[in-house]
Each structure stands twice: as C-alpha cells, then as structure tokens.
C-alpha atoms as a PDB file:
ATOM      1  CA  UNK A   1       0.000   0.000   0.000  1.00  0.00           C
ATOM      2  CA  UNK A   2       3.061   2.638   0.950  1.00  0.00           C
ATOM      3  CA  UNK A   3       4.284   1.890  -2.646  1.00  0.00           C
ATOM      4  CA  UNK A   4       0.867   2.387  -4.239  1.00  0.00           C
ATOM      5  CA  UNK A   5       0.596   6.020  -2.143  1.00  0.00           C
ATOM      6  CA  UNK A   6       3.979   7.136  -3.413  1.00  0.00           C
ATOM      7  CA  UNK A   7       2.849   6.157  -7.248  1.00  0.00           C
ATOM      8  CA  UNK A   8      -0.379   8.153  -6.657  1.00  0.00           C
ATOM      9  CA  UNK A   9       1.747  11.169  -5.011  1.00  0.00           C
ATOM     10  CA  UNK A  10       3.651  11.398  -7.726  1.00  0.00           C
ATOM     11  CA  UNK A  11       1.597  11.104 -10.347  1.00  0.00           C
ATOM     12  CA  UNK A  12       0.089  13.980  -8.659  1.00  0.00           C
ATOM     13  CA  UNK A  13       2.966  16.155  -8.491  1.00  0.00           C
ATOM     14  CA  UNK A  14       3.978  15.512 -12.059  1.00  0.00           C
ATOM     15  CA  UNK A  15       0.530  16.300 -13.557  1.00  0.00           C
ATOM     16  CA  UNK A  16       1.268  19.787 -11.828  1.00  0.00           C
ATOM     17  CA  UNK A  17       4.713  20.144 -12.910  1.00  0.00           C
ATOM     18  CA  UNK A  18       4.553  20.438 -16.645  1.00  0.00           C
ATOM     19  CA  UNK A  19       6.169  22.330 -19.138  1.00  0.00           C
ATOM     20  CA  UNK A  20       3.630  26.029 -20.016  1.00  0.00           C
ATOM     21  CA  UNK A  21       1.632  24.279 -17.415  1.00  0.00           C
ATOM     22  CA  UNK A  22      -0.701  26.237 -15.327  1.00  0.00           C
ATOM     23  CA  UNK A  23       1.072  28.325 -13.045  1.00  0.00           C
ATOM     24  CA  UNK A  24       4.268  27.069 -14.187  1.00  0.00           C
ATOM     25  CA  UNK A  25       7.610  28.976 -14.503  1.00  0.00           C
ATOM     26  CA  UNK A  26      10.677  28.167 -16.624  1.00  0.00           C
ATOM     27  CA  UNK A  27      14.119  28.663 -15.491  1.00  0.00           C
ATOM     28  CA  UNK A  28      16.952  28.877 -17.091  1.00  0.00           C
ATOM     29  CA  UNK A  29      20.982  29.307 -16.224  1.00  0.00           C
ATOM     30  CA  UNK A  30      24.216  30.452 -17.453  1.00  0.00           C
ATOM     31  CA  UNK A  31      26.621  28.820 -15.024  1.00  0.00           C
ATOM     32  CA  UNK A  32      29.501  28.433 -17.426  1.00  0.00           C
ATOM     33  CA  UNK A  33      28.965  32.134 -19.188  1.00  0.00           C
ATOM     34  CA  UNK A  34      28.604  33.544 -15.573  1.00  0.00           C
ATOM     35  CA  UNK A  35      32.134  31.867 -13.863  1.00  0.00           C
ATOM     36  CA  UNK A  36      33.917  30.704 -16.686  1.00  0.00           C
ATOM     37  CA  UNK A  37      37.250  28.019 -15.031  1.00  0.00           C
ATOM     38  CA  UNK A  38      35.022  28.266 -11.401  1.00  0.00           C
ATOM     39  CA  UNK A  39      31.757  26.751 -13.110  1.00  0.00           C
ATOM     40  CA  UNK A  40      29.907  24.789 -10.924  1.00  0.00           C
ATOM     41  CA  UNK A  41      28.083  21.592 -11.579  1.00  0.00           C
ATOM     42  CA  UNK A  42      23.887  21.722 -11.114  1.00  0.00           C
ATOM     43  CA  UNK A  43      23.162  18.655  -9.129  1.00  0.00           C
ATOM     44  CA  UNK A  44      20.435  17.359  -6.741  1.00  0.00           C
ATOM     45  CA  UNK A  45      22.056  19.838  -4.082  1.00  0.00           C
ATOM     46  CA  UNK A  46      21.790  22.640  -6.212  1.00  0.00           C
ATOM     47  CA  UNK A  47      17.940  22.150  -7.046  1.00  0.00           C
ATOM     48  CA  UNK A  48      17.869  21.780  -3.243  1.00  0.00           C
ATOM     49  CA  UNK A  49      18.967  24.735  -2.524  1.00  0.00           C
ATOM     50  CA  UNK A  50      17.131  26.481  -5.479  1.00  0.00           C
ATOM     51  CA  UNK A  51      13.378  25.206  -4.045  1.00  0.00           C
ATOM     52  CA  UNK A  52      14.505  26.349  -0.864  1.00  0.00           C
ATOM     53  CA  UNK A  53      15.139  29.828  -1.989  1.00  0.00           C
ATOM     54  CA  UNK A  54      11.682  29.631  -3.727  1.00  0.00           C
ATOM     55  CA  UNK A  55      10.050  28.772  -0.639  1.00  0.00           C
ATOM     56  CA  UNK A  56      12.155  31.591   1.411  1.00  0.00           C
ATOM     57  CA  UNK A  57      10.308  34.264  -0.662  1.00  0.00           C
ATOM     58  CA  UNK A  58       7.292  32.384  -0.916  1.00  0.00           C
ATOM     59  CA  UNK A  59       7.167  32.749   3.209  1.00  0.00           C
ATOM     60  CA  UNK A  60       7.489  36.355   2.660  1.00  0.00           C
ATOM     61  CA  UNK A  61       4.124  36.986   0.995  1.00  0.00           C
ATOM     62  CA  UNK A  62       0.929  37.518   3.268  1.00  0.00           C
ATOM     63  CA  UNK A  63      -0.495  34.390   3.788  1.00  0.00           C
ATOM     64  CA  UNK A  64       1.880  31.955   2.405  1.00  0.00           C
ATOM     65  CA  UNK A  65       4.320  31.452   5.582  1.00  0.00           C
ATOM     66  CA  UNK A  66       3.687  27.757   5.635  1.00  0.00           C
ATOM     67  CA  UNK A  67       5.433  27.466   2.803  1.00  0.00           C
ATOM     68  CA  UNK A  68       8.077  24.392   2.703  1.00  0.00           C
ATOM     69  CA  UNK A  69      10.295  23.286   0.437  1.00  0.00           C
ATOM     70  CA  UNK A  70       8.322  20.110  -0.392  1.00  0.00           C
ATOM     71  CA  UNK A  71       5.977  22.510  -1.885  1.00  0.00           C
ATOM     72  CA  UNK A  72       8.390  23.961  -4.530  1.00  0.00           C
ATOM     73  CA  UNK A  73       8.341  21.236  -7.496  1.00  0.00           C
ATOM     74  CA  UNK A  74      10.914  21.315 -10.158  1.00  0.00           C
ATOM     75  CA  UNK A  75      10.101  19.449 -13.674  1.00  0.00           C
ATOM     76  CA  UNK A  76      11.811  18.844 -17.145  1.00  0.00           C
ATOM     77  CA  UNK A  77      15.416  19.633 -15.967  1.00  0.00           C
ATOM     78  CA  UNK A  78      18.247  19.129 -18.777  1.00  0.00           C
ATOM     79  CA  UNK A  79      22.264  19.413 -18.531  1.00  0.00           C
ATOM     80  CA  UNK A  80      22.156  23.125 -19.996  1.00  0.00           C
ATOM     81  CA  UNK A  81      20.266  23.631 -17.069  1.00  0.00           C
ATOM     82  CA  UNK A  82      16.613  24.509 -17.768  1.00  0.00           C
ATOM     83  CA  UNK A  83      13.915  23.922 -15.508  1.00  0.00           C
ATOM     84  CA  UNK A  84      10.283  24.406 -15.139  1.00  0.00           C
ATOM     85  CA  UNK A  85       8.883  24.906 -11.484  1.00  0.00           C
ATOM     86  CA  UNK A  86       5.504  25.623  -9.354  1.00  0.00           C
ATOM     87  CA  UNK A  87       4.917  25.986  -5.845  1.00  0.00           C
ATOM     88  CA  UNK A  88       1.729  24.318  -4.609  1.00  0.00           C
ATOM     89  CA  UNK A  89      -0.888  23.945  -2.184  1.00  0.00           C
ATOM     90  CA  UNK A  90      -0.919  20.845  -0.659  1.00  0.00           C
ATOM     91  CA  UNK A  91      -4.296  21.494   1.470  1.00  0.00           C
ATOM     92  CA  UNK A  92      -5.984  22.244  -1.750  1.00  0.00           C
ATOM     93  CA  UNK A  93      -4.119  20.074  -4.274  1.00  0.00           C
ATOM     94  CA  UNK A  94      -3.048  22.815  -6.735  1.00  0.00           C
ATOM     95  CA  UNK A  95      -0.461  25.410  -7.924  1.00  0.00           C
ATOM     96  CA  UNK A  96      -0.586  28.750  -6.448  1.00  0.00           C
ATOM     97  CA  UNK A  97      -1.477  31.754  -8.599  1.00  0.00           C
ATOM     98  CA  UNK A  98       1.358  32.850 -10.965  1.00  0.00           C
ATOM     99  CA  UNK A  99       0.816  36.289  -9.991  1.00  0.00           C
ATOM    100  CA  UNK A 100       1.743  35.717  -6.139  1.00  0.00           C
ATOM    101  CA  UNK A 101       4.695  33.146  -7.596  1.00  0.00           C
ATOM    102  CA  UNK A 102       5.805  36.243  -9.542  1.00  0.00           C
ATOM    103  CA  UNK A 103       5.372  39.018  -6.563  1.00  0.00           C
ATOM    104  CA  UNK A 104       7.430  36.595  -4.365  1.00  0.00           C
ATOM    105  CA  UNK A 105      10.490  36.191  -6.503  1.00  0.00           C
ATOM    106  CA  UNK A 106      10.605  39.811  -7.644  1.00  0.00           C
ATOM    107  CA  UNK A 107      10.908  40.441  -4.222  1.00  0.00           C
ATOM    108  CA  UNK A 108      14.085  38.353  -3.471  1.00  0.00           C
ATOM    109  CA  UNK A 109      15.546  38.447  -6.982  1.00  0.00           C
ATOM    110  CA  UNK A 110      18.759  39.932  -5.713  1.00  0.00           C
ATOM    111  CA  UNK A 111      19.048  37.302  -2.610  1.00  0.00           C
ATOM    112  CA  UNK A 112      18.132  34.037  -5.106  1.00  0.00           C
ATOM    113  CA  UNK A 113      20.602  35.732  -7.732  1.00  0.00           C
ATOM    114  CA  UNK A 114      23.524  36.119  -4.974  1.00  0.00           C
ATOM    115  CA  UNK A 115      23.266  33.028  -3.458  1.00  0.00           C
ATOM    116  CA  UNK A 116      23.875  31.103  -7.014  1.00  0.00           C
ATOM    117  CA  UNK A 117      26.442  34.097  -8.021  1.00  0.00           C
ATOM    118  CA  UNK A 118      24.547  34.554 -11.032  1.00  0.00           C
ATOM    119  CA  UNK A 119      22.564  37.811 -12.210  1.00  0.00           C
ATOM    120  CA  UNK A 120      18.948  38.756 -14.086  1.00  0.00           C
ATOM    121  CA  UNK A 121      20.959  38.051 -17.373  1.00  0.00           C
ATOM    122  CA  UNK A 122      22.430  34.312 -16.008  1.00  0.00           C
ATOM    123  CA  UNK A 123      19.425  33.222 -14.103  1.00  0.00           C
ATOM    124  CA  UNK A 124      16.527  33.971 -16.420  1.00  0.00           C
ATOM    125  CA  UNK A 125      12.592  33.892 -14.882  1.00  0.00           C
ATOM    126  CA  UNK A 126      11.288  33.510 -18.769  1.00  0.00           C
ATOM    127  CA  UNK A 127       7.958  34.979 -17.446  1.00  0.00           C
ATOM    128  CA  UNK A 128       9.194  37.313 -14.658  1.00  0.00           C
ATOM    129  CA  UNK A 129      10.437  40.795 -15.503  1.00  0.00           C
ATOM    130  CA  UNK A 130      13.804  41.461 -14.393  1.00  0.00           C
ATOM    131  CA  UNK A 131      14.130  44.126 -11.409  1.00  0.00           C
ATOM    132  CA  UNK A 132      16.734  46.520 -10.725  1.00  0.00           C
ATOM    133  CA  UNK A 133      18.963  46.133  -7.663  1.00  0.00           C
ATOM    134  CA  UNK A 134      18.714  47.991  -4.839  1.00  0.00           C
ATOM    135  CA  UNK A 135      20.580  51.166  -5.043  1.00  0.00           C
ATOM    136  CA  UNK A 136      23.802  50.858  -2.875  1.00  0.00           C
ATOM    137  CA  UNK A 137      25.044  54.148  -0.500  1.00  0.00           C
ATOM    138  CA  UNK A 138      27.744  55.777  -1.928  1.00  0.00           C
ATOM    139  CA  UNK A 139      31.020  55.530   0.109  1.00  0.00           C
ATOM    140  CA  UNK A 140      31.265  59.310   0.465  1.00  0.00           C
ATOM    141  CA  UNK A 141      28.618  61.433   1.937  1.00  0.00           C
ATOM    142  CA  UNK A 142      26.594  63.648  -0.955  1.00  0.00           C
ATOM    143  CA  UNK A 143      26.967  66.539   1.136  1.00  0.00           C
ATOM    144  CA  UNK A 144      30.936  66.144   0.787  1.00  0.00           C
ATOM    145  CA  UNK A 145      30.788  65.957  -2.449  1.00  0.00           C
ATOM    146  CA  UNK A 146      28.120  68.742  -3.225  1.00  0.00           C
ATOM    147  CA  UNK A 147      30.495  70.629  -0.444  1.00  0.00           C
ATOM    148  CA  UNK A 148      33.338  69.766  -2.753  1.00  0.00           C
ATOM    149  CA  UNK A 149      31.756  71.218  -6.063  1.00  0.00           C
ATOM    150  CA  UNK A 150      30.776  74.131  -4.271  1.00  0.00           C
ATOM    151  CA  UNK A 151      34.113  74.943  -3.228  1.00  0.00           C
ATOM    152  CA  UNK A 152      36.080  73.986  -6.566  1.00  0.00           C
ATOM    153  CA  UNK A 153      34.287  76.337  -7.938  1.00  0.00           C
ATOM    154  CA  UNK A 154      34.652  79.559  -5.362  1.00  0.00           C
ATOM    155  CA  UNK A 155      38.352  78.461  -5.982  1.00  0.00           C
ATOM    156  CA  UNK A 156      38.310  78.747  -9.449  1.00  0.00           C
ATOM    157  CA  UNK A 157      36.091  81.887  -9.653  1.00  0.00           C
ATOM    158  CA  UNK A 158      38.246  83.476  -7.115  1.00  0.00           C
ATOM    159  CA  UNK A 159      41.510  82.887  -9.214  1.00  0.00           C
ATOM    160  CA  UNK A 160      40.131  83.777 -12.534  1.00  0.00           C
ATOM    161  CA  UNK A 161      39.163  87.527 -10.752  1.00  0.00           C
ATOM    162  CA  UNK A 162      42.339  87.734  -9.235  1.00  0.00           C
ATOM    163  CA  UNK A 163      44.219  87.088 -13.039  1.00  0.00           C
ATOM    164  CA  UNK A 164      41.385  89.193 -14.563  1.00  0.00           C
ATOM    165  CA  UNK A 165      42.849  92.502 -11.709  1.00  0.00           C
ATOM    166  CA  UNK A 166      46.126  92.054 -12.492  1.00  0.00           C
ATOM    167  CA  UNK A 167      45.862  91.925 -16.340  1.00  0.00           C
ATOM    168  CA  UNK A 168      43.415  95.457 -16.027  1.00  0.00           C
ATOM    169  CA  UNK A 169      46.240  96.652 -13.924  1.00  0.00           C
ATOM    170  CA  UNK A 170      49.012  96.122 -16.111  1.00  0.00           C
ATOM    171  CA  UNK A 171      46.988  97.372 -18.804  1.00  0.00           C
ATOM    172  CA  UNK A 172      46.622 100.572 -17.291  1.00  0.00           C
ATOM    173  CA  UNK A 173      50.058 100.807 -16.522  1.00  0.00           C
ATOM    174  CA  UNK A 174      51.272  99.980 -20.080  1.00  0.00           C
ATOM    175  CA  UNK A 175      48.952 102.629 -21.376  1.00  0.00           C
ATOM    176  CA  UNK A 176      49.868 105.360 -18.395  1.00  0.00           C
ATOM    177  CA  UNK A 177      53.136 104.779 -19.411  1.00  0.00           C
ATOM    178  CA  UNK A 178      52.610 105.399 -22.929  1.00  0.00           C
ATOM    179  CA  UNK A 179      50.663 108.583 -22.282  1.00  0.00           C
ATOM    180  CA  UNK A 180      53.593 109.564 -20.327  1.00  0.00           C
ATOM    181  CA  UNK A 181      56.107 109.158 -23.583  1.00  0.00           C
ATOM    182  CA  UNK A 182      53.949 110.628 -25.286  1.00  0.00           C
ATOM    183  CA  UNK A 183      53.658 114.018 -23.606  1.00  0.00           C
ATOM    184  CA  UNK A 184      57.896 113.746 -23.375  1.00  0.00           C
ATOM    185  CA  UNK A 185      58.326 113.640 -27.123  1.00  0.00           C
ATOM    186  CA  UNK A 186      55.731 116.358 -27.642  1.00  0.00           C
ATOM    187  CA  UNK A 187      57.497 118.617 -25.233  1.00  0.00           C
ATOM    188  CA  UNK A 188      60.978 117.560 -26.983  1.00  0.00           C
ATOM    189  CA  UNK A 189      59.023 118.756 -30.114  1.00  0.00           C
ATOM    190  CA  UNK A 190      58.485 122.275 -28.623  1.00  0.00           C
ATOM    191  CA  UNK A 191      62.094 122.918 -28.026  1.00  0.00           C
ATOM    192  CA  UNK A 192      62.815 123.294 -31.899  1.00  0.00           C
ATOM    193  CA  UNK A 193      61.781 125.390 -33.719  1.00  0.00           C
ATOM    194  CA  UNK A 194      63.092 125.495 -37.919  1.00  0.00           C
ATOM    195  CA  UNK A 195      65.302 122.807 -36.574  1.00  0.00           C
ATOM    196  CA  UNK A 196      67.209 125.039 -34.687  1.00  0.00           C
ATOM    197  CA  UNK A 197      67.009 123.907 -31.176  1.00  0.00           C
ATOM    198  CA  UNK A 198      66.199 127.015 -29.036  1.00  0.00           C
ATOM    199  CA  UNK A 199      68.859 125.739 -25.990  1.00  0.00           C
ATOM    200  CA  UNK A 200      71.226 126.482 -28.732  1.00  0.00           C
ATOM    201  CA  UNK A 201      70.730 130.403 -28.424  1.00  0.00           C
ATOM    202  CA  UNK A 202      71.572 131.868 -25.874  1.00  0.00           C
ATOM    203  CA  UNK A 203      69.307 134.298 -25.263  1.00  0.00           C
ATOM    204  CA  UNK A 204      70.617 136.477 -22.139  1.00  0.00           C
ATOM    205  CA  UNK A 205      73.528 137.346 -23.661  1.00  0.00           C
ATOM    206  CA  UNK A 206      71.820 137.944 -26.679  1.00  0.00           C
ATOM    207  CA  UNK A 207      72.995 137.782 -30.538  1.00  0.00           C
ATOM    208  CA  UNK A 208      75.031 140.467 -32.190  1.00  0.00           C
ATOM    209  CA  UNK A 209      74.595 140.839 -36.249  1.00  0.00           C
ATOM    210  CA  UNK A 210      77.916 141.922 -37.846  1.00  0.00           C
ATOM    211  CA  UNK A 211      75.527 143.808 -40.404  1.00  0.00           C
ATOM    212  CA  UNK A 212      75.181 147.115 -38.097  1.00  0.00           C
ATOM    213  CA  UNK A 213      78.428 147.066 -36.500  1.00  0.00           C
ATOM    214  CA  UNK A 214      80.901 150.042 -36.392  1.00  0.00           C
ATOM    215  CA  UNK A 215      84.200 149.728 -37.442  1.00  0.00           C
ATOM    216  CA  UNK A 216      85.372 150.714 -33.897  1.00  0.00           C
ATOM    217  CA  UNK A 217      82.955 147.950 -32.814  1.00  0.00           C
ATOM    218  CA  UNK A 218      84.050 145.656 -34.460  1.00  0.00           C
ATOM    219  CA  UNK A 219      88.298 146.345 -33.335  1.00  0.00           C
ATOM    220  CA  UNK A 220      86.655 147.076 -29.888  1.00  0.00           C
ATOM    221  CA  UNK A 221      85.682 144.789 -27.788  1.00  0.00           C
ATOM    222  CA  UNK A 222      83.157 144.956 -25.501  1.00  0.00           C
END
C-alpha cells in the first residue's frame, strides 16, 4: 500500500509540474557564461537549494508562511540547465497563482541571484520581468561631495578675478606709461623750432649781427 501512495503522489505532483503548465515557470541558467574556469556543476544539491530559496520568498508573501520546500516542485530539468517549477498547495491540491509566484520572486531576486552568483541576465525567470537592484550608498557622503563642487568652484572663480585685476592693472600701466612718452616727445618737439634747437641760443647774452656794426665795434671789444 506505501508503494501504491507514493505512485499516486507522484503522479500527482507531475501532472502539476509540466512544461507552459498552469502556473508554471521556466528557469533557465548560465553557469559556465557567468564563472567561466570556477563553473559549478547543477546537481540534486543545487535544485535543493534552489526550491529552498523559492520557498524563502514564498514565506514572505501575506499568507503563504507555511510554505516548505516540499511545496516547490521542479520538472523537465536538462544538462544546460533549464527547468520548469511551481509551488503548490498541498491542502488544496493545486499550484498557487502565478501572480503571487511572480510578486514573491521579484521580491528576493537579488538574494536568489547572490546566493547562485549569477545575475537577471544568467538566471533567467522567462515569465518574470527582471528588477533593478537595490541602489547601494555611496562611500562618500553627498553633502561632501556637493560641499566639494561648491568649493572647486569659489576656488576657481576666485583665481580667474584675481588674473582678470592684475591683467586690467598692467593694462593701465602699459597705457599710463605710454601717455607719459607721449607728452615727453611732444614737449621735446616744442624745443625746436626750424630745426634750430632754441637751448642752442643763448638768449641772455643775446645775438650780435655783424651787419650794423661800427668799425670801432668791431676792433673794440666789448
């Protein structure tokens, strides 16, 4: 008779666990692509540990914490490692609804991916949407760094005004200095006149024209 329950028990469980079956999920993984040399091998243990991760996130939906792992079925597994599986209801006899199958893992994604060291891209839910991680905390406050930015740039504004003064000042002293050379030459300009420079004369003693001199002025001196 024990034999004859286990027949009908699994009979049971397999009519559940079929491939695009009611309620049913396919699984598939990239071990090799994912680890390359430190690949390793999908086993008995593995699918162990794989229904047990099911039932983890099953236990986290309202109304589902009696979940076991006896209640996480896995069906149609080859070597490339493809699965179908369904979680069931052993007081009723039947799968539970996709939809709460679905909620569950997109829940724990990121726990079920880490704990085969596999991602969304290696361990594929065919008929569950991938979710993004959980966004990690920077290892630097963002106040430092907005502080930072903030301060680069009073830094940098603060330098370029400081060039910006002492380019306008040597401007003005370039051009102050030509002004200056400027008013030299034109006064050098006003001390010749019919390029004769006027220093040249000497104008207290004055200029005597030999035209209107005497005889006795000129044998005379003065």
């Amino acid at each position: 008779m024990l034999w004859l329950f286990f027949f009908l028990v699994t009979a049971v469980r397999a009519e559940l666990c079929q491939p695009d079956a009611e309620n049913a999920f396919k699984v598939r993984l990239s071990i090799r692509t994912a680890l390359g040399d430190k690949a390793y091998v999908w086993d008995t243990n593995e699918e162990y540990l794989f229904r047990a991760m099911v039932a983890f996130s099953m236990r986290k939906v309202p109304n589902r914490e009696t979940t076991e792992i006896s209640h996480v079925l896995l069906c149609n597994v080859t070597q490339r490692v493809s699965f179908w599986f369904v979680v069931t209801d052993p007081s009723k006899n039947h799968t539970l609804p996709a939809d709460e199958v679905q909620s569950a893992i997109r829940m724990n994604r990121n726990r079920i991916n880490n704990v085969f060291f596999l991602n969304d891209q290696t361990l594929e839910f065919l008929k569950i949407p991938s979710t993004l991680a959980p966004p990690t905390d920077p290892s630097v406050p963002i106040w430092i760094i907005i502080f930072g930015v903030i301060f680069c740039v009073v830094i940098v504004a603060t330098t370029l005004l400081i060039l910006s003064g002492i380019r306008q000042r040597r401007r003005q002293n370039k051009e102050s200095s030509e002004v200056d050379d400027a008013e030299d030459k034109l006064e050098n300009m006003g001390t010749i006149a019919n390029s004769i420079p006027c220093d040249s004369l000497n104008m207290k003693g004055g200029h005597v024209n030999d035209g209107f001199m005497t005889e006795d002025e000129r044998l005379t001196p003065l």
